[in-house]
ModelCIF file with pLDDT and N, C-alpha, C, O atoms, coordinates in Angstrom:
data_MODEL
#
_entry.id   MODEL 
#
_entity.id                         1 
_entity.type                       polymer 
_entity.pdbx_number_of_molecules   1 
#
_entity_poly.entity_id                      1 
_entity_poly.type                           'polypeptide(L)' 
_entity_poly.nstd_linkage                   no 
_entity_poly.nstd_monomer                   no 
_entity_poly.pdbx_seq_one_letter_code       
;(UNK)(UNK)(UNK)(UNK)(UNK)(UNK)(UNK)(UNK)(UNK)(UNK)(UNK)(UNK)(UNK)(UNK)(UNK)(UNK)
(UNK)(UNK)(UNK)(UNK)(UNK)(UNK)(UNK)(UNK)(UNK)(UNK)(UNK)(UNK)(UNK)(UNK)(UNK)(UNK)
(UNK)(UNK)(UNK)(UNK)(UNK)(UNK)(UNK)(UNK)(UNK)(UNK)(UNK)(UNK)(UNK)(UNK)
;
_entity_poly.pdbx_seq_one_letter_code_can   XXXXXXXXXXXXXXXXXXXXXXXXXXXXXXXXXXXXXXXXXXXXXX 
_entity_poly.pdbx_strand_id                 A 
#
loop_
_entity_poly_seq.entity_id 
_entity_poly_seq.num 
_entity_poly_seq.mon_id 
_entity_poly_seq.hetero 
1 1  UNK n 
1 2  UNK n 
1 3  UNK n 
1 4  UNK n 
1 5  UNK n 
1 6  UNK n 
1 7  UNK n 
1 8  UNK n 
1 9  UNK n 
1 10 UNK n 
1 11 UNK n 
1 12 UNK n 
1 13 UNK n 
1 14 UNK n 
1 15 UNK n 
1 16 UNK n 
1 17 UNK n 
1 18 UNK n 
1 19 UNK n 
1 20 UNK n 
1 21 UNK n 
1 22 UNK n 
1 23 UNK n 
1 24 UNK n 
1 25 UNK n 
1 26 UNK n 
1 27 UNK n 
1 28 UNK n 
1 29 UNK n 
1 30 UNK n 
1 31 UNK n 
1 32 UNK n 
1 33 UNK n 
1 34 UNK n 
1 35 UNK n 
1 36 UNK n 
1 37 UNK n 
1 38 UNK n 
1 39 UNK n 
1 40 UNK n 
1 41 UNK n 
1 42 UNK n 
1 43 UNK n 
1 44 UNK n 
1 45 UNK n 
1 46 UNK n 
#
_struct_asym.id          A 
_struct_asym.entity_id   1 
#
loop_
_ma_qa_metric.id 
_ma_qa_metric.mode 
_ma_qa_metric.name 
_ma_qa_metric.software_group_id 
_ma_qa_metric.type 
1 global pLDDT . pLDDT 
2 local  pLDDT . pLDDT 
#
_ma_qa_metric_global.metric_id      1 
_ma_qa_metric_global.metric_value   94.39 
_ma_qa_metric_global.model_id       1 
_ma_qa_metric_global.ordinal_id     1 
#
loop_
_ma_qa_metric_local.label_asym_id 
_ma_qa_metric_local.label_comp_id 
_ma_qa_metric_local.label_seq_id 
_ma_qa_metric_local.metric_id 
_ma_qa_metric_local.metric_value 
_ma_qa_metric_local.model_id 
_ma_qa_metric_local.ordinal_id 
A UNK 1  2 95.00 1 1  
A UNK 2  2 94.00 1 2  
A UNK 3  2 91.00 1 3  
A UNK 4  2 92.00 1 4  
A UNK 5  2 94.00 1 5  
A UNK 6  2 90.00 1 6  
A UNK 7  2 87.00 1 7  
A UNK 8  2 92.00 1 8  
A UNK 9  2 93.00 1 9  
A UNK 10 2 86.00 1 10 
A UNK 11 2 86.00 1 11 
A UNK 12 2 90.00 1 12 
A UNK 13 2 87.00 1 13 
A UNK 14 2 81.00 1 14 
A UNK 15 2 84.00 1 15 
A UNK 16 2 86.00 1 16 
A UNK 17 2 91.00 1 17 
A UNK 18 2 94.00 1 18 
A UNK 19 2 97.00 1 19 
A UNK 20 2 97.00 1 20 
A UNK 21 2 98.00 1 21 
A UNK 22 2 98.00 1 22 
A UNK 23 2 98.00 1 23 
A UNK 24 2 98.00 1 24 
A UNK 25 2 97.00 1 25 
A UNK 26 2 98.00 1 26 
A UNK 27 2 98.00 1 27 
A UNK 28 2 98.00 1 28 
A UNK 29 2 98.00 1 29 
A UNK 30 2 98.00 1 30 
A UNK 31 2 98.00 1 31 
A UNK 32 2 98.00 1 32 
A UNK 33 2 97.00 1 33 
A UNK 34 2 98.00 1 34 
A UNK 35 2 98.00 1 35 
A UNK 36 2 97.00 1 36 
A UNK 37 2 97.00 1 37 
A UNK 38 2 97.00 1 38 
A UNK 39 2 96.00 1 39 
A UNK 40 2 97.00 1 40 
A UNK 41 2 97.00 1 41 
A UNK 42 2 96.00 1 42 
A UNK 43 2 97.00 1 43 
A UNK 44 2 97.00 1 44 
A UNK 45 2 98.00 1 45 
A UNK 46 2 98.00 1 46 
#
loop_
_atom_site.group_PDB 
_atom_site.id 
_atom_site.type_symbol 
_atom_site.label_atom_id 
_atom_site.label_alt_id 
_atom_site.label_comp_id 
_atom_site.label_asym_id 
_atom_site.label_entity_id 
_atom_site.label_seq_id 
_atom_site.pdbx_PDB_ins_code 
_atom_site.Cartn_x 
_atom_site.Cartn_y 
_atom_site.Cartn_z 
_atom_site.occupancy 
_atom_site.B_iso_or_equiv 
_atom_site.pdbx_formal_charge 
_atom_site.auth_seq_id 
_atom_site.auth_comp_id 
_atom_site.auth_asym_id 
_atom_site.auth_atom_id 
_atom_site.pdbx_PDB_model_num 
ATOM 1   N N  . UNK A 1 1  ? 0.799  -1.230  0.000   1.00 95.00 ? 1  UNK A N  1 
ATOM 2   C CA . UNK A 1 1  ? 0.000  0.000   0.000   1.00 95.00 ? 1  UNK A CA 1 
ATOM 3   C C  . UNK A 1 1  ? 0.830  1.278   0.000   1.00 95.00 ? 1  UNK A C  1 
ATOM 4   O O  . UNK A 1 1  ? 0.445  2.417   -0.262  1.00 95.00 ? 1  UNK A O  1 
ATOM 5   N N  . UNK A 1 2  ? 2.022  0.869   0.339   1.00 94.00 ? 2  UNK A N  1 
ATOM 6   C CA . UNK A 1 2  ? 2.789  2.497   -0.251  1.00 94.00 ? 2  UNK A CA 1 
ATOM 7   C C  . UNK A 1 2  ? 2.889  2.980   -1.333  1.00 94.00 ? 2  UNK A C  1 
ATOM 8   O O  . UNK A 1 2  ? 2.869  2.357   -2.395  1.00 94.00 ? 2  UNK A O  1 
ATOM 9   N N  . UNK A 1 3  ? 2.996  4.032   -1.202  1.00 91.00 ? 3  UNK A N  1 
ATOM 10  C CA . UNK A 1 3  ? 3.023  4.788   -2.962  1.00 91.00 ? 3  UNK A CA 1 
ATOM 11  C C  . UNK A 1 3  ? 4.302  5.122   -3.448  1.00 91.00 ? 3  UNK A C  1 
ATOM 12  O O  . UNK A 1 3  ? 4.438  5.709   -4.522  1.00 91.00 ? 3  UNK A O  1 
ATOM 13  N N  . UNK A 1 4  ? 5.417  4.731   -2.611  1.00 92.00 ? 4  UNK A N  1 
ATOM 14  C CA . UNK A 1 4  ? 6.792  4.925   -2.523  1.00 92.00 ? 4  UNK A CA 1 
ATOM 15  C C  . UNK A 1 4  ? 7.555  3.742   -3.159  1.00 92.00 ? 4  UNK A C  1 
ATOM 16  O O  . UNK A 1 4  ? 8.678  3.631   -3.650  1.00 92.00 ? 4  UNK A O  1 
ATOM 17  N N  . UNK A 1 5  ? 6.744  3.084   -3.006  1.00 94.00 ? 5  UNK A N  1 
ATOM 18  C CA . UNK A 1 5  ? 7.325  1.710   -3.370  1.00 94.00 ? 5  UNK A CA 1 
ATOM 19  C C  . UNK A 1 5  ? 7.433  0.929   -4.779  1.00 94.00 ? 5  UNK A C  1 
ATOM 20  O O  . UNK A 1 5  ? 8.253  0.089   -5.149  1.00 94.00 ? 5  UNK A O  1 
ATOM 21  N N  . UNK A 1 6  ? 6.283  1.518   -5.457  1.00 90.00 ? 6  UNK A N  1 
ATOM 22  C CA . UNK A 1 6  ? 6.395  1.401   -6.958  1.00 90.00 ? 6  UNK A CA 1 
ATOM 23  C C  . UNK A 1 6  ? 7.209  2.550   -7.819  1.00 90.00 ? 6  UNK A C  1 
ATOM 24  O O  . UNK A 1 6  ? 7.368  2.575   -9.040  1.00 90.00 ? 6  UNK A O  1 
ATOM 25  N N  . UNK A 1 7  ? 7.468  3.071   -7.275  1.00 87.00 ? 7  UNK A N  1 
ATOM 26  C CA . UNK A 1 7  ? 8.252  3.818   -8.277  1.00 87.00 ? 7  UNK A CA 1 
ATOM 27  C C  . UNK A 1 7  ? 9.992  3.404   -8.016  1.00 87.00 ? 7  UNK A C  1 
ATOM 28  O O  . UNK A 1 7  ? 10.643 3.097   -9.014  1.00 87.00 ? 7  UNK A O  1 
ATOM 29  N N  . UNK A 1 8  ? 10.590 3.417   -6.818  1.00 92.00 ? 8  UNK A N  1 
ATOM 30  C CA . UNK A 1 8  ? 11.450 2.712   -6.661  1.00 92.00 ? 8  UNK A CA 1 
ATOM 31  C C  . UNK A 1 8  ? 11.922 0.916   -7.916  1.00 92.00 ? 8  UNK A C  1 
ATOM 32  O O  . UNK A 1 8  ? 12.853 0.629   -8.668  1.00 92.00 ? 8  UNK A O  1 
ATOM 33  N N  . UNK A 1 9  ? 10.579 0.178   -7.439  1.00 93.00 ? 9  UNK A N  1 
ATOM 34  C CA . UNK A 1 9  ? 11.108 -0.833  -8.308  1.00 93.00 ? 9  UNK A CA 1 
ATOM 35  C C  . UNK A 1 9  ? 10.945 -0.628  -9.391  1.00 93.00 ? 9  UNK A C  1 
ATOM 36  O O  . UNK A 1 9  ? 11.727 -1.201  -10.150 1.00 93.00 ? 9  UNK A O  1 
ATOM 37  N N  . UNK A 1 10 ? 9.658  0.451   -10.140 1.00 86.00 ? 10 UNK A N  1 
ATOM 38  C CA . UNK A 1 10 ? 9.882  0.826   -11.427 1.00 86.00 ? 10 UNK A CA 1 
ATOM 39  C C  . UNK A 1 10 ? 11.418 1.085   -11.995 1.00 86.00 ? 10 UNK A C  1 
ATOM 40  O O  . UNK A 1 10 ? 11.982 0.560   -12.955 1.00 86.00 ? 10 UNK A O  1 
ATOM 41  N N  . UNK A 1 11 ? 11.716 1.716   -11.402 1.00 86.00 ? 11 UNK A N  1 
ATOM 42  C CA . UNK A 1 11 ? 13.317 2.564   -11.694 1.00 86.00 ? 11 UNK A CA 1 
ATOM 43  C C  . UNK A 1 11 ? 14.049 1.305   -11.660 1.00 86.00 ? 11 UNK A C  1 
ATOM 44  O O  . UNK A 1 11 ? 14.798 1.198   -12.630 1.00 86.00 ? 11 UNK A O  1 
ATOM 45  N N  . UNK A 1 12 ? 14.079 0.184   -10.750 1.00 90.00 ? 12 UNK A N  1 
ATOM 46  C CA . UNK A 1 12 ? 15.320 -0.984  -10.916 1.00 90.00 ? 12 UNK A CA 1 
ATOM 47  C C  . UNK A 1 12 ? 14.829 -1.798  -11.825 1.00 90.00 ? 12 UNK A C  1 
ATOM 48  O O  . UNK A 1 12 ? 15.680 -2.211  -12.612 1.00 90.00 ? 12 UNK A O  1 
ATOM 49  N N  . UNK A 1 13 ? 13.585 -2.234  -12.021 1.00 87.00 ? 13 UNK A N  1 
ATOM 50  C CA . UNK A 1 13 ? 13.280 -2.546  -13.068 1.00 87.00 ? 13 UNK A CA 1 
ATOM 51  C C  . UNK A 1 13 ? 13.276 -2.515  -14.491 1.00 87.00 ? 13 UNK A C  1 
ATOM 52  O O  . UNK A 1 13 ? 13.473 -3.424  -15.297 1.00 87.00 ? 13 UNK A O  1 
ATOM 53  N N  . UNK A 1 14 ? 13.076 -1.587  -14.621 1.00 81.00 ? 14 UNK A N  1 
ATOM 54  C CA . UNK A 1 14 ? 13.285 -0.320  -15.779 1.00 81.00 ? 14 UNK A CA 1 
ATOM 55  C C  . UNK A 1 14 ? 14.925 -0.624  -16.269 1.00 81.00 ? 14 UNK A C  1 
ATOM 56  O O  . UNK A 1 14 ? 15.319 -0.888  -17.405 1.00 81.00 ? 14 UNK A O  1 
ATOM 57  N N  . UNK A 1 15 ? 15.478 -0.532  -15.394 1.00 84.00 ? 15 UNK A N  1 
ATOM 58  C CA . UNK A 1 15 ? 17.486 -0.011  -15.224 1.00 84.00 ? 15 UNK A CA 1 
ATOM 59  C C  . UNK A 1 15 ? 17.955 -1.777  -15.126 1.00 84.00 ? 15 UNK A C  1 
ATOM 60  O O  . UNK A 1 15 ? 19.136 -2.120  -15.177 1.00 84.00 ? 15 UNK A O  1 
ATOM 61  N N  . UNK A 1 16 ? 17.020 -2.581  -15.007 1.00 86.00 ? 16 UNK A N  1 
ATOM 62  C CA . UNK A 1 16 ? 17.372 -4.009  -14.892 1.00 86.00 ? 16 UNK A CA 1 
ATOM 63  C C  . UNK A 1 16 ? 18.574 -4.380  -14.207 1.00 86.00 ? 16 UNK A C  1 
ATOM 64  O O  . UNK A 1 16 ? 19.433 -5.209  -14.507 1.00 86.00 ? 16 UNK A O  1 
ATOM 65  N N  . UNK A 1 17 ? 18.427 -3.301  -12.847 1.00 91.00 ? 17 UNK A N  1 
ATOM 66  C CA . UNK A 1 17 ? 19.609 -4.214  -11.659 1.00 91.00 ? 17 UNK A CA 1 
ATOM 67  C C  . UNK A 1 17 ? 18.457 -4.847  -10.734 1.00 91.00 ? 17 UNK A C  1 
ATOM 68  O O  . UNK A 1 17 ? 17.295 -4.583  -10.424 1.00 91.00 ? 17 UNK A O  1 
ATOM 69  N N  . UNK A 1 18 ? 19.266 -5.669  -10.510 1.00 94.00 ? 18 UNK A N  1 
ATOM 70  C CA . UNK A 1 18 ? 18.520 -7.092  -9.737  1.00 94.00 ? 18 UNK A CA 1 
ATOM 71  C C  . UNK A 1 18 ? 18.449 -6.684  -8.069  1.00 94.00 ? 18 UNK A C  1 
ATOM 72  O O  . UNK A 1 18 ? 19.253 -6.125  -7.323  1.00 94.00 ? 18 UNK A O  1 
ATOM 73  N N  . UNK A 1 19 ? 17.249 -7.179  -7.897  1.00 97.00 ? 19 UNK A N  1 
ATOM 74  C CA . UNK A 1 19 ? 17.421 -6.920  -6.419  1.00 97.00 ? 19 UNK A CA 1 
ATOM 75  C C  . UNK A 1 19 ? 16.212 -7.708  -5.472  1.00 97.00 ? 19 UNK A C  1 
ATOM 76  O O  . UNK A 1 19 ? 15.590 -8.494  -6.187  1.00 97.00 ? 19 UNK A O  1 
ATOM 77  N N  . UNK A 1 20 ? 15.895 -7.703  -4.549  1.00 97.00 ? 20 UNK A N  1 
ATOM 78  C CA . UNK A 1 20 ? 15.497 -8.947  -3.652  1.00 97.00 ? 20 UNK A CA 1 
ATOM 79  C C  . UNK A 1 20 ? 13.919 -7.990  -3.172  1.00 97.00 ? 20 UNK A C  1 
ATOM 80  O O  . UNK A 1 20 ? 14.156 -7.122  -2.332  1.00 97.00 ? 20 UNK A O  1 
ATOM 81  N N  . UNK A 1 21 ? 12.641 -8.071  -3.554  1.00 98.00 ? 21 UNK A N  1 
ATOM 82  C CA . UNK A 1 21 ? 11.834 -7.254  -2.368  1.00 98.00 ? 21 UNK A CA 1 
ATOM 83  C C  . UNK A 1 21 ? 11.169 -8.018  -1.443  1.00 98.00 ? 21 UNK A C  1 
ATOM 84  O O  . UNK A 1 21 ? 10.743 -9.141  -1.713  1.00 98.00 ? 21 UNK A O  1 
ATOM 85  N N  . UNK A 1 22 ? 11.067 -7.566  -0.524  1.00 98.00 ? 22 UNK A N  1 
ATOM 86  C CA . UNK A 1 22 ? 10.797 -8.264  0.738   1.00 98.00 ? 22 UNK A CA 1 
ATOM 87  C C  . UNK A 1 22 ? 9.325  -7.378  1.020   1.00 98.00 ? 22 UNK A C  1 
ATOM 88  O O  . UNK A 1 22 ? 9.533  -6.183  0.813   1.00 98.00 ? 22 UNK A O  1 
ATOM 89  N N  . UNK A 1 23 ? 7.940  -7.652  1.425   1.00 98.00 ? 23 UNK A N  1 
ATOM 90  C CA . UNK A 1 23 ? 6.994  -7.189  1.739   1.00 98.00 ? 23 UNK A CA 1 
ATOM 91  C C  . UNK A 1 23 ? 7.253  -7.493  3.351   1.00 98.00 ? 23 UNK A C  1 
ATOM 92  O O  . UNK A 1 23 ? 7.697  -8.560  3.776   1.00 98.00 ? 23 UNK A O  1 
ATOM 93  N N  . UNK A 1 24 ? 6.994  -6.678  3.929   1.00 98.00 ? 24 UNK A N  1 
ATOM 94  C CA . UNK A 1 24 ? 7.108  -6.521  5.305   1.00 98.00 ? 24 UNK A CA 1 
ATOM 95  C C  . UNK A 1 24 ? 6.133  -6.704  6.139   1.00 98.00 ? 24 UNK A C  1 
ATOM 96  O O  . UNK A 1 24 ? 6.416  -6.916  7.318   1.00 98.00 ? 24 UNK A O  1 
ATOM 97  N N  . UNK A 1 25 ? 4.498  -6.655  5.633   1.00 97.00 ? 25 UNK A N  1 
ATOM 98  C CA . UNK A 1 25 ? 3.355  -7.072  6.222   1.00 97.00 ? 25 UNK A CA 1 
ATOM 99  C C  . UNK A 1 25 ? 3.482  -8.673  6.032   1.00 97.00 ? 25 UNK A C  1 
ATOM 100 O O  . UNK A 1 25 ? 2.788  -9.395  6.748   1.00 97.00 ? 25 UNK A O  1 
ATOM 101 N N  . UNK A 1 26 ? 4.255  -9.172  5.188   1.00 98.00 ? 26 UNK A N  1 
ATOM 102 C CA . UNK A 1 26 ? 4.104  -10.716 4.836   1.00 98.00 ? 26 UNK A CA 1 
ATOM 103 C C  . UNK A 1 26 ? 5.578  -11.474 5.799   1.00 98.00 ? 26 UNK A C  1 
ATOM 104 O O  . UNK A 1 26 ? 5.616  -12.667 6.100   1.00 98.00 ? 26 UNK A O  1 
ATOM 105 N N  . UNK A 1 27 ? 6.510  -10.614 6.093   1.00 98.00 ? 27 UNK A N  1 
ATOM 106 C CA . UNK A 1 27 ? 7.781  -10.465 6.500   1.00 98.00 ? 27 UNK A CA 1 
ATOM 107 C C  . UNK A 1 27 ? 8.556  -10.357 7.779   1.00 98.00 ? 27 UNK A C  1 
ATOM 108 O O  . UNK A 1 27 ? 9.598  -9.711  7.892   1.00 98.00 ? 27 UNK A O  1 
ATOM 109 N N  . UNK A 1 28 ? 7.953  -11.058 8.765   1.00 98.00 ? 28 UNK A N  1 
ATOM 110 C CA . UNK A 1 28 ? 8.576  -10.577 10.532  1.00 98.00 ? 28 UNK A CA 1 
ATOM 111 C C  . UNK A 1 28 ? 9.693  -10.478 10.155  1.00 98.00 ? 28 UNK A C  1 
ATOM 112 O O  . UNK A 1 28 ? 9.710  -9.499  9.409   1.00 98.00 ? 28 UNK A O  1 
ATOM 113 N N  . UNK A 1 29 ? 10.719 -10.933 10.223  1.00 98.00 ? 29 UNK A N  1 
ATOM 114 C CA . UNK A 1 29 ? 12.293 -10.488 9.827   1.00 98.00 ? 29 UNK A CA 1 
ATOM 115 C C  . UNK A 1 29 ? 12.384 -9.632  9.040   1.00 98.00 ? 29 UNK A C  1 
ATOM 116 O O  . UNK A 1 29 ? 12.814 -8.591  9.537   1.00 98.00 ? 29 UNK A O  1 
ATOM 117 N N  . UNK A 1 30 ? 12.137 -9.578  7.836   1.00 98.00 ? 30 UNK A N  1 
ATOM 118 C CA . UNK A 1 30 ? 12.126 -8.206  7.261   1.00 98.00 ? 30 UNK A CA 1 
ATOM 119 C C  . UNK A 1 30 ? 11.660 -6.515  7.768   1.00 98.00 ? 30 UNK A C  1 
ATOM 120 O O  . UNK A 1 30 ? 12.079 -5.386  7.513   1.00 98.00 ? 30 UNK A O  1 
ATOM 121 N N  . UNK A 1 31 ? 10.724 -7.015  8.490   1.00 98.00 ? 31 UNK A N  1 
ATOM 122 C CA . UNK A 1 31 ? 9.677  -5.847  9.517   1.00 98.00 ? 31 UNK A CA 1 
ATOM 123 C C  . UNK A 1 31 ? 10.616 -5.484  10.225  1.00 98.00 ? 31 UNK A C  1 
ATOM 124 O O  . UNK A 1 31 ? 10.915 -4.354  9.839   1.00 98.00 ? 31 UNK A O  1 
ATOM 125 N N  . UNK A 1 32 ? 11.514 -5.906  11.367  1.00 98.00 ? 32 UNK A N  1 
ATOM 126 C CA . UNK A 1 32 ? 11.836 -6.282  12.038  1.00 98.00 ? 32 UNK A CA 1 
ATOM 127 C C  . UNK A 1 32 ? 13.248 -5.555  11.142  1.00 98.00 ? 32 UNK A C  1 
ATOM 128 O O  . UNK A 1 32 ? 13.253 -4.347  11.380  1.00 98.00 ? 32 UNK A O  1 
ATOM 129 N N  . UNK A 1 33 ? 13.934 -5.789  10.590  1.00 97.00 ? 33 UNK A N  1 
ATOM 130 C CA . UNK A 1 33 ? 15.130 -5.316  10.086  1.00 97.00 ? 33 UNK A CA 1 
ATOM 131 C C  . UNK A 1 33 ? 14.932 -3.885  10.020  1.00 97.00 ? 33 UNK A C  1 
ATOM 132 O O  . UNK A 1 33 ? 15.577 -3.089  10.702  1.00 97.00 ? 33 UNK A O  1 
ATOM 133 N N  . UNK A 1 34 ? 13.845 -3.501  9.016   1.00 98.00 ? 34 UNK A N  1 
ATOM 134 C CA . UNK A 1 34 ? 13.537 -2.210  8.908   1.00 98.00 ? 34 UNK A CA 1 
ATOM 135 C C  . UNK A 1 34 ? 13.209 -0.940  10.333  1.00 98.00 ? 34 UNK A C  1 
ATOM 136 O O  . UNK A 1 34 ? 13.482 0.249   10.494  1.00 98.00 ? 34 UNK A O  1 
ATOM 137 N N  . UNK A 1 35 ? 12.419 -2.108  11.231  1.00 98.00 ? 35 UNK A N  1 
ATOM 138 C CA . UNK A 1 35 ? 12.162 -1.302  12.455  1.00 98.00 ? 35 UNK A CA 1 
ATOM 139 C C  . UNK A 1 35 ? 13.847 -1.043  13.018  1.00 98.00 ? 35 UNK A C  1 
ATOM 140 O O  . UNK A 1 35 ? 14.220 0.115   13.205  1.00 98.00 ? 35 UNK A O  1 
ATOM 141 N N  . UNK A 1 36 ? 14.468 -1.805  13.177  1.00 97.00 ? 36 UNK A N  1 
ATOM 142 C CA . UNK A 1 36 ? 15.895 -1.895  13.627  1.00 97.00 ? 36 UNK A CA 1 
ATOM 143 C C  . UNK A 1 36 ? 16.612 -0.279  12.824  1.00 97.00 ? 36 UNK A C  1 
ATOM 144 O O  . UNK A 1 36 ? 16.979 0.713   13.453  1.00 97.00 ? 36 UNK A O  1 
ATOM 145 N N  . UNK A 1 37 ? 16.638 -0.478  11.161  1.00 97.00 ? 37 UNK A N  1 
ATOM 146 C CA . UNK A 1 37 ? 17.324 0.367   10.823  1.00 97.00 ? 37 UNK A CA 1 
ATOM 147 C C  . UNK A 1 37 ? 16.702 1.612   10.880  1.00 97.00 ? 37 UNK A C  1 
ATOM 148 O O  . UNK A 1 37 ? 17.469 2.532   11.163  1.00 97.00 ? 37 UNK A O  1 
ATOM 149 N N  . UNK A 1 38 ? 15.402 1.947   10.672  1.00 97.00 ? 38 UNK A N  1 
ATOM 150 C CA . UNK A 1 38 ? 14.953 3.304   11.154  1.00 97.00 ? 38 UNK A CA 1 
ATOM 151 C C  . UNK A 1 38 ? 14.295 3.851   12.284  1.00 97.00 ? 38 UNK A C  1 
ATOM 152 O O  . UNK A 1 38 ? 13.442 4.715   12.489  1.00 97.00 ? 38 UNK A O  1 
ATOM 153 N N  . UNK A 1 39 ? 14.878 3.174   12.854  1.00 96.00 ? 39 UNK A N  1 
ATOM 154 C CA . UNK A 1 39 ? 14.569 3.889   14.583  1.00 96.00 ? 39 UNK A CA 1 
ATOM 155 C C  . UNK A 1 39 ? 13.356 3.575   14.976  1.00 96.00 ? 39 UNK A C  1 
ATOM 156 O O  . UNK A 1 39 ? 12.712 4.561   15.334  1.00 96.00 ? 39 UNK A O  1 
ATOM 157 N N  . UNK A 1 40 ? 12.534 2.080   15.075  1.00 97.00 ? 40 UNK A N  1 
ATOM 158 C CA . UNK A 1 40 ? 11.673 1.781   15.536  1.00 97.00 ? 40 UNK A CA 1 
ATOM 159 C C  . UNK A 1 40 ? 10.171 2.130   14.565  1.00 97.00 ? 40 UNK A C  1 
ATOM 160 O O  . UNK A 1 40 ? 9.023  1.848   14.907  1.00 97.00 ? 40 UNK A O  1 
ATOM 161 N N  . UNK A 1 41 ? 10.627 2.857   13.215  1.00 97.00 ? 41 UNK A N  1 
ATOM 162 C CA . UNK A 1 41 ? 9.282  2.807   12.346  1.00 97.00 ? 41 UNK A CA 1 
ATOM 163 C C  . UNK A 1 41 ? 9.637  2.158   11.393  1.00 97.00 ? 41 UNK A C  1 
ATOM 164 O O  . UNK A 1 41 ? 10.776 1.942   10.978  1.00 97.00 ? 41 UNK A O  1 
ATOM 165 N N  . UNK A 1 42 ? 8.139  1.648   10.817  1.00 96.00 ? 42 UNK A N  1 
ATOM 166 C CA . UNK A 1 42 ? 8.159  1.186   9.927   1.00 96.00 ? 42 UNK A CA 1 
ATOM 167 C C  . UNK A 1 42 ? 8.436  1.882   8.225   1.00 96.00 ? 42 UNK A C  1 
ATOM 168 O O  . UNK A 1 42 ? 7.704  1.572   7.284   1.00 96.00 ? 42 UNK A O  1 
ATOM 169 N N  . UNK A 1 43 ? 9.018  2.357   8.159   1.00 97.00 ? 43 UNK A N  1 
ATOM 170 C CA . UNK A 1 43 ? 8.828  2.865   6.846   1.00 97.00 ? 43 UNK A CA 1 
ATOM 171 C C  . UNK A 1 43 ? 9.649  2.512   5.772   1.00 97.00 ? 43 UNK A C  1 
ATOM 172 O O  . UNK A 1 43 ? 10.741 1.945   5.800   1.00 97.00 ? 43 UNK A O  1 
ATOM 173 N N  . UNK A 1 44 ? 8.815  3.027   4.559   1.00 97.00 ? 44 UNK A N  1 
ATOM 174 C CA . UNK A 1 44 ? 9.550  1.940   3.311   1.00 97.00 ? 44 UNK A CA 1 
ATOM 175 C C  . UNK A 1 44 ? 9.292  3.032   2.161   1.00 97.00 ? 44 UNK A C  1 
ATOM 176 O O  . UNK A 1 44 ? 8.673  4.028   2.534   1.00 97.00 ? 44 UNK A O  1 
ATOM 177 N N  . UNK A 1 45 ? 9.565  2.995   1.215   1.00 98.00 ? 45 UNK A N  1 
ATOM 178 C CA . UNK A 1 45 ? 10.703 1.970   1.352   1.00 98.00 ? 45 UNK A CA 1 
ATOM 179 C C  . UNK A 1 45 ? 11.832 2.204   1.860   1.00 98.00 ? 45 UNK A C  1 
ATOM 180 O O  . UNK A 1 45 ? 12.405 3.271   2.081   1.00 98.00 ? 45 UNK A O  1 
ATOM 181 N N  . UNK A 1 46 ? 12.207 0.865   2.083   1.00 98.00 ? 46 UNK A N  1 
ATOM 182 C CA . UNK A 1 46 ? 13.905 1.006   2.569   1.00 98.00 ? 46 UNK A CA 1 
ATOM 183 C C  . UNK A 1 46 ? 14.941 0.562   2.109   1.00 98.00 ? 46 UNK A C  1 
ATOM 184 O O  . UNK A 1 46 ? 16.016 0.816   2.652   1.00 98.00 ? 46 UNK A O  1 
#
């Protein structure tokens, strides 16, 4: 549901570098990484 988030993979997509996405509502470890790296929120993308 972010709106941040498609345009990001548009652009790697687009530019065809490879890269891994992780959904974070589907994702405890991933959630969980992100809460870690931005100071306890969730936000994305990251």
């Amino acid at each position: 549901i972010c709106p941040l988030v498609a345009p990001v993979r548009s652009l790697l997509d687009t530019a065809q570098i490879p890269y891994t996405y992780i959904d974070i509502t589907e994702d405890e470890d991933g959630r969980q990484h992100v809460l870690q790296i931005n100071n306890g929120n969730e936000t994305v993308p990251t």
